[in-house]
Protein backbone atom coordinates (compact mmCIF):
# COMPACT_ATOMS: atom_id res chain seq x y z
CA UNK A 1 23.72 30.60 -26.23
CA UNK A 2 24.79 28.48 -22.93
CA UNK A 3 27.56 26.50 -23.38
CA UNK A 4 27.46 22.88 -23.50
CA UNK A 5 28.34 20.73 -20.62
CA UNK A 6 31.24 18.84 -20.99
CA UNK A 7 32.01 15.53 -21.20
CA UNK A 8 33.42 13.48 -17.93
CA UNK A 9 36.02 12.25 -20.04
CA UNK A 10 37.07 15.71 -20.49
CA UNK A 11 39.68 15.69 -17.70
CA UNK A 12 37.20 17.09 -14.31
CA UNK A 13 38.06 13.99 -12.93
CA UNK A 14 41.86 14.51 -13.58
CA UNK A 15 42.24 18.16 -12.27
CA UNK A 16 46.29 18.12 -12.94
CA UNK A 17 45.81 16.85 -16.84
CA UNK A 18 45.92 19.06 -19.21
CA UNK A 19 44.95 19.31 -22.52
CA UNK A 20 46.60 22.45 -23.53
CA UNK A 21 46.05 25.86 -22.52
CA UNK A 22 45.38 26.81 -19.12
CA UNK A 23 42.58 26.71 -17.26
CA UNK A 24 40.50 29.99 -15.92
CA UNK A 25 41.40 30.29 -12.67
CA UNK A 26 38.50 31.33 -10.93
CA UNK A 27 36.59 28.42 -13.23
CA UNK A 28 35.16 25.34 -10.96
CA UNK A 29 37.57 22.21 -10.36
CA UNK A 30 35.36 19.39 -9.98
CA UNK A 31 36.81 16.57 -7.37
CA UNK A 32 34.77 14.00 -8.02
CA UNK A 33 34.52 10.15 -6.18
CA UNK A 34 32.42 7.33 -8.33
CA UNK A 35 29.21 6.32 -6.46
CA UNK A 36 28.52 3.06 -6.11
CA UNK A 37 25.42 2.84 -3.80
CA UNK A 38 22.59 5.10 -2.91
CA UNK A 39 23.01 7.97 -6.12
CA UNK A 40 20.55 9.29 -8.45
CA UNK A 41 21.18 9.59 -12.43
CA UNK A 42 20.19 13.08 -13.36
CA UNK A 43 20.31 14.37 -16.52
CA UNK A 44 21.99 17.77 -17.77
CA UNK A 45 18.85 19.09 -19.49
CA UNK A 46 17.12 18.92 -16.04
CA UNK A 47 20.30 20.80 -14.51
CA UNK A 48 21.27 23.03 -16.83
CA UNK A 49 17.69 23.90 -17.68
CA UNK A 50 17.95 27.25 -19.23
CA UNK A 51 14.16 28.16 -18.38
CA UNK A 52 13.61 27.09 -14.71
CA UNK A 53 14.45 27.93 -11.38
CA UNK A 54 16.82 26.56 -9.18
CA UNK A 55 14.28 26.02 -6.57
CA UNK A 56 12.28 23.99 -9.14
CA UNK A 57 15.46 21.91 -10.85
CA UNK A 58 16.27 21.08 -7.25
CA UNK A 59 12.84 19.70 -6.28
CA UNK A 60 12.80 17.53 -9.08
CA UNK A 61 16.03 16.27 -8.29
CA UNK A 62 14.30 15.87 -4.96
CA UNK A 63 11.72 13.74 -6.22
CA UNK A 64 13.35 11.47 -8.60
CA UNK A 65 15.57 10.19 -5.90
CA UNK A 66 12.35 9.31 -3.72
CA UNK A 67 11.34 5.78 -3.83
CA UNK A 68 7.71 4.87 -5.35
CA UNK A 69 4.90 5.84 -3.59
CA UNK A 70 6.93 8.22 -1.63
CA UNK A 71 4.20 11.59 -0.54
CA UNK A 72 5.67 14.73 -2.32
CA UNK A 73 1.89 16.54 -1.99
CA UNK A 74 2.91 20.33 -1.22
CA UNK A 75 2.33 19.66 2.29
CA UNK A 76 4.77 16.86 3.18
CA UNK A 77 7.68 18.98 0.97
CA UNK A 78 6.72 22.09 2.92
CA UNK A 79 7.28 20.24 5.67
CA UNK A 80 10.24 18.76 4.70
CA UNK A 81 11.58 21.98 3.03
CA UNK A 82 12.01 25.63 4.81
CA UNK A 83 10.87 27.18 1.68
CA UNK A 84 6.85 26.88 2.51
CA UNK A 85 3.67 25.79 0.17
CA UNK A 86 3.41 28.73 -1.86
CA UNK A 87 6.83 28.39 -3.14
CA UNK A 88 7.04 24.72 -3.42
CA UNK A 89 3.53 25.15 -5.12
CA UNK A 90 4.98 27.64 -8.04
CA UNK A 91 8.12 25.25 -8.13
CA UNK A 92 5.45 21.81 -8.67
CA UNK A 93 4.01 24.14 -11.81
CA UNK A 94 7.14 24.68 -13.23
CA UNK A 95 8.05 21.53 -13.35
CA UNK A 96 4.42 20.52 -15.17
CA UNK A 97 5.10 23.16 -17.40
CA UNK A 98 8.01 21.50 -18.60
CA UNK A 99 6.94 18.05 -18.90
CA UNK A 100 8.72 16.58 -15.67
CA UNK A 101 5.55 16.27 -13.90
CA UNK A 102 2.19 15.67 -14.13
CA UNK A 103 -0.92 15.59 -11.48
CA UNK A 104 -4.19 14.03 -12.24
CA UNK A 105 -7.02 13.38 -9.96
CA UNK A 106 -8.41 10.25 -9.50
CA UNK A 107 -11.30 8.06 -7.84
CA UNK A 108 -9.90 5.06 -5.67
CA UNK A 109 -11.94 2.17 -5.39
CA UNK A 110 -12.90 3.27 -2.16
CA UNK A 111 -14.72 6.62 -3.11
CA UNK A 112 -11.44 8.38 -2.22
CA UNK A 113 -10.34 11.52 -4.67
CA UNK A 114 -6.33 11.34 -4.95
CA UNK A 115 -3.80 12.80 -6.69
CA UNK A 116 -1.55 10.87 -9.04
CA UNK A 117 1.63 12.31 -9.06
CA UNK A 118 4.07 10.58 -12.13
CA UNK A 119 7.50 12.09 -12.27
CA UNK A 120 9.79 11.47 -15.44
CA UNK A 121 13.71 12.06 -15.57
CA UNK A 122 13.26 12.86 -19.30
CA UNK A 123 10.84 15.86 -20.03
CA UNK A 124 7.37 14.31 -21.73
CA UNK A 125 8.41 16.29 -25.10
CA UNK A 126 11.91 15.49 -25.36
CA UNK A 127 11.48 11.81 -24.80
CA UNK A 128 8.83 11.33 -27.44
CA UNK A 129 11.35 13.43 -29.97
CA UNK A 130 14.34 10.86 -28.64
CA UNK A 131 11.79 7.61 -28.99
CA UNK A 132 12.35 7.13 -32.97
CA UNK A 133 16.10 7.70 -32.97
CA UNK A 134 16.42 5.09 -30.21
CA UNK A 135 14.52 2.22 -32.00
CA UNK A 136 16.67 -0.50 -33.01
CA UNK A 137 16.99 -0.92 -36.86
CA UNK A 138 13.95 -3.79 -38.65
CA UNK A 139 15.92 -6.64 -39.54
CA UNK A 140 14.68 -8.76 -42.74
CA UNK A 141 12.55 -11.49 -41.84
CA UNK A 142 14.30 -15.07 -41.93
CA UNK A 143 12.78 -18.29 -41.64
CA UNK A 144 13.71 -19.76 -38.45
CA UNK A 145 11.79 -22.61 -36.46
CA UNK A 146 9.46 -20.92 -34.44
CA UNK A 147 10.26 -21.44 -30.27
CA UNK A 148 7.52 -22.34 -28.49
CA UNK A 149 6.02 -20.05 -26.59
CA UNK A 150 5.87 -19.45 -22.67
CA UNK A 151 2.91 -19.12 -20.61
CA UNK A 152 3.56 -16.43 -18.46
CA UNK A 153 3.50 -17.62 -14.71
CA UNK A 154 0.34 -16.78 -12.97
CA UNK A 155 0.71 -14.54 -9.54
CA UNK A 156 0.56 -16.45 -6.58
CA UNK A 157 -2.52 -16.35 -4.94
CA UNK A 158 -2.33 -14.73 -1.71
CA UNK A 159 -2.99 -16.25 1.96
CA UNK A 160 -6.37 -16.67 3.33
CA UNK A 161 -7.07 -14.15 5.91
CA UNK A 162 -9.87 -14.10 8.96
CA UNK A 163 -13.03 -13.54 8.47
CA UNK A 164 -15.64 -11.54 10.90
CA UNK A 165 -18.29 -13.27 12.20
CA UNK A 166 -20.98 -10.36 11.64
CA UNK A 167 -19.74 -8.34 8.49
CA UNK A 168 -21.32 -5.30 7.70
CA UNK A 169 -20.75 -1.79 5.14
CA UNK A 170 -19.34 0.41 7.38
CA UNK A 171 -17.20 -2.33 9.18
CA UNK A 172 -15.45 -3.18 5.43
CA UNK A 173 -14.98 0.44 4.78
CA UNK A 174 -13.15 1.05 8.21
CA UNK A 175 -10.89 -1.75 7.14
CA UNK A 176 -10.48 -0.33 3.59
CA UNK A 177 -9.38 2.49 4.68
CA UNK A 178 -7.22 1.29 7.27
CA UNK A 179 -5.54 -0.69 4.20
CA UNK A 180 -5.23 2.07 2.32
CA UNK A 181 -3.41 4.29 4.92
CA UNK A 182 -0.55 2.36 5.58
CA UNK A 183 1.63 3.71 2.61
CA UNK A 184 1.76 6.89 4.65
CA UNK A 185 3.40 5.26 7.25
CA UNK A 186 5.71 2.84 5.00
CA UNK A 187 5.90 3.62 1.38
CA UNK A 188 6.28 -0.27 0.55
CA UNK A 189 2.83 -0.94 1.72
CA UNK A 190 1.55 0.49 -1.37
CA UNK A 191 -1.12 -1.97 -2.29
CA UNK A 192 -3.27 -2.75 -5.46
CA UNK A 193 -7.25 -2.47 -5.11
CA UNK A 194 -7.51 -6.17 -5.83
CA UNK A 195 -5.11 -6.97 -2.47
CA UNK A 196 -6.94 -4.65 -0.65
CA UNK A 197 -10.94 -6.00 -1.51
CA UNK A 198 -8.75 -9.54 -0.46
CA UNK A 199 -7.46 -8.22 3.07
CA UNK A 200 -10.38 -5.80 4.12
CA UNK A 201 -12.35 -8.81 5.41
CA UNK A 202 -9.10 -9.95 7.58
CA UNK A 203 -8.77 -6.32 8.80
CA UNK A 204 -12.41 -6.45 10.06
CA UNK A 205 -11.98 -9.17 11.84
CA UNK A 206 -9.51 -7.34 13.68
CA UNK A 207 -11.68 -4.12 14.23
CA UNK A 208 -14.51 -6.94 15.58
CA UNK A 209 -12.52 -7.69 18.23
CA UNK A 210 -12.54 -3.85 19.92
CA UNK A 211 -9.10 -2.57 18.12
CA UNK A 212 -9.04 0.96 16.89
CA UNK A 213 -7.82 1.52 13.76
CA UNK A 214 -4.83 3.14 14.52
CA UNK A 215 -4.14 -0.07 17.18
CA UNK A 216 -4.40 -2.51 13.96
CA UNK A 217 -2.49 -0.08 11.91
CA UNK A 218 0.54 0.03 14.19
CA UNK A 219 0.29 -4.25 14.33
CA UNK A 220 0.46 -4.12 10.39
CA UNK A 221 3.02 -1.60 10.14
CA UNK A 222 5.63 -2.32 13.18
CA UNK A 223 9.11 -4.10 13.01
CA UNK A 224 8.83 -4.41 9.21
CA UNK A 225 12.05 -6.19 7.63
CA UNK A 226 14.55 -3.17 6.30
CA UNK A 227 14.86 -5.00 2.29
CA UNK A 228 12.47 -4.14 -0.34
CA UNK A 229 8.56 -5.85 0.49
CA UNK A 230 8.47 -8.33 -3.03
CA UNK A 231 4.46 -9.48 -2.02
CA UNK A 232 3.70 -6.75 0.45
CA UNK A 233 0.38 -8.10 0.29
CA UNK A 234 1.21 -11.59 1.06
CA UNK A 235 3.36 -10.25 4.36
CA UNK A 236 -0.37 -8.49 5.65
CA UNK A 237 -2.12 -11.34 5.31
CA UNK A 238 0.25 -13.56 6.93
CA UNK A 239 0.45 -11.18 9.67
CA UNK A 240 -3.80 -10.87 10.18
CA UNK A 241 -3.82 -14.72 10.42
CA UNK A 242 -0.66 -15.33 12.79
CA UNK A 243 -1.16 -12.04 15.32
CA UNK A 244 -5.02 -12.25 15.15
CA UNK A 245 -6.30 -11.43 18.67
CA UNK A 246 -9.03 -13.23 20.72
CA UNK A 247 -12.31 -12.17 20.88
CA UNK A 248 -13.73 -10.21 23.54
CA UNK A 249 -15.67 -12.15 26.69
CA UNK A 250 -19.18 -11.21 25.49
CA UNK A 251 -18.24 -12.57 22.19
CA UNK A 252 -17.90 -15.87 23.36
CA UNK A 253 -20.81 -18.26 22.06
CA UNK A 254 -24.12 -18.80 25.02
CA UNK A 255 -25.10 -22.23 26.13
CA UNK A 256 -28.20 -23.25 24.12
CA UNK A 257 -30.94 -22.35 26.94
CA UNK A 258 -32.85 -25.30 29.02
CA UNK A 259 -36.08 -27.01 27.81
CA UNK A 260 -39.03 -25.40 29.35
CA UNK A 261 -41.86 -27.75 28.14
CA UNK A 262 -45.85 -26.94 28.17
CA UNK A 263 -48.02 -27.22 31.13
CA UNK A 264 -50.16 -30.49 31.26
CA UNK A 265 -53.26 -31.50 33.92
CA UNK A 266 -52.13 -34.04 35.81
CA UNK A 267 -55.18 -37.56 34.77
CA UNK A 268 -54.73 -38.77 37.80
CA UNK A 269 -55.35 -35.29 40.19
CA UNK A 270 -55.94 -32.53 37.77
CA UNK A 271 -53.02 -30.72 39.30
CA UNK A 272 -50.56 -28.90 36.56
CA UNK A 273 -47.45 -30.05 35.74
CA UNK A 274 -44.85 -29.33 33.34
CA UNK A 275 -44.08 -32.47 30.79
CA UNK A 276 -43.66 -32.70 27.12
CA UNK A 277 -46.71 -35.05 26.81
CA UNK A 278 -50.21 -35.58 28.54
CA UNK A 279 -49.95 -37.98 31.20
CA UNK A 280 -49.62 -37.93 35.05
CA UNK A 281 -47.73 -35.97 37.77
CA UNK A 282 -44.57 -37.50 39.67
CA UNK A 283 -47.34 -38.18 42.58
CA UNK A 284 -49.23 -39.60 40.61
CA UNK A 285 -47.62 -42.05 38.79
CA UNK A 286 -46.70 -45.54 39.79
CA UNK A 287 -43.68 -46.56 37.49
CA UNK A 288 -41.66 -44.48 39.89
CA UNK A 289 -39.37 -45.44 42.47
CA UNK A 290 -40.93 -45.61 46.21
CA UNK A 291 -38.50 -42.60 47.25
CA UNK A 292 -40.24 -40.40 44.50
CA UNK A 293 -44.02 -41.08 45.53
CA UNK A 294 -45.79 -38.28 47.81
């Protein structure tokens, strides 16, 4: 059997304090320094996992200190890591295997197949055994006066964004998937299916106006503030609205095109003329001024 881990209070932390005995001397000394910003809680059954590898208890480590919506596909870790897919790939299964991660594949609202990584810091078994041990105790029922109850605050609708002035399929699907792609360049910009049917027709306007994709992407996506995004969402539409560009010359709206009215025979000398109405030619008729007769 492994040994257990021992406590911190143990006297690691306290390397000359002694609790009799002596300590192995070829035995690790831990000098340890409390972290108070940017650390990770990881558990000891994750660490001290007697059944995987270190390759695999170090990925998951890995991962759990990501933020949401971070990529860990084998790809991106192969190219962050110099161990390469296949490895990384039997180190993903492990990790399944055990209940620290599971994969499913699913349809986005665009059409799109994805995978859905989740990643747990407790393994799926050993959490459900630790879920009835952790319930708090029933307490009797008392008669109290009952509170009145809160309505939850409704989400804040989000800005109104441009419209295009010819809309079509494949012009709404560009911009979908223009939405949808800008988590791979910031993570925050992870956005729900309802805020992305809401901003597609803002990012089409956009696209109307001769910008390439990856043009509107970097306008989205560029000089983002460092703190966390609360209403991501509410930031792109602001940002469609404020930075929209102007439409190109040939957009611009015609003049409404002159009259041209019917032909007419002139009553007085049967020659043609042009005039809403029958009636006379300008030599013909005698309401005009002297300068206009023939």
């Amino acid at each position: 059997m492994r040994p257990h881990a021992q406590s911190r209070n143990s006297g690691k932390n306290h390397p000359h304090r002694h609790t009799g005995g002596h300590a192995h001397p070829g035995g690790v000394i831990h000098d340890n320094t409390r972290h108070t910003t940017r650390f990770t809680v990881i558990g000891n059954h994750l660490t001290q996992h007697p059944d995987l590898s270190l390759l695999a208890i170090g990925l998951a480590c890995h991962i759990q200190s990501l933020p949401t919506g971070a990529s860990i596909d084998i790809k991106s870790l192969a190219a962050r890591f110099p161990e390469g897919p296949t490895r990384i790939a039997a180190a993903l299964r492990e990790l399944e295997t055990h209940g620290y991660l599971s994969r499913t594949r699913e349809r986005t609202p665009t059409g799109r197949v994805v995978t859905r990584t989740v990643s747990r810091n407790q393994p799926r078994g050993h959490r459900d055994r630790a879920a009835p041990e952790a319930a708090p105790p029933k307490l009797p029922a008392r008669r109290t006066a009952t509170a009145p109850q809160q309505t939850p605050a409704r989400p804040r609708a989000l800005p109104a964004v441009p419209k295009p002035a010819y809309s079509s399929p494949t012009l709404l699907q560009s911009a979908t998937e223009v939405l949808a792609g800008l988590r791979r360049t910031d993570p925050r910009l992870l956005l729900s299916a309802t805020d992305t049917e809401h901003l597609a027709p803002g990012v089409a306007a956009w696209l109307e106006r001769d910008l390439t994709p990856t043009a509107v992407r970097h306008a989205l996506t560029s000089d983002l503030p460092p703190e966390p995004l609360r209403r991501p969402a509410a930031l792109l539409a602001h940002r469609l609205t404020a930075q929209l560009p102007p439409l190109p010359p040939y957009h611009a709206p015609e003049p409404p095109p002159a009259v041209r009215h019917p032909l007419q025979n002139c009553q007085g000398c049967d020659r043609a003329f042009r005039a809403p109405a029958p009636g006379r030619c300008r030599d013909c008729r005698s309401d005009l001024p002297e300068g206009h007769l023939a």
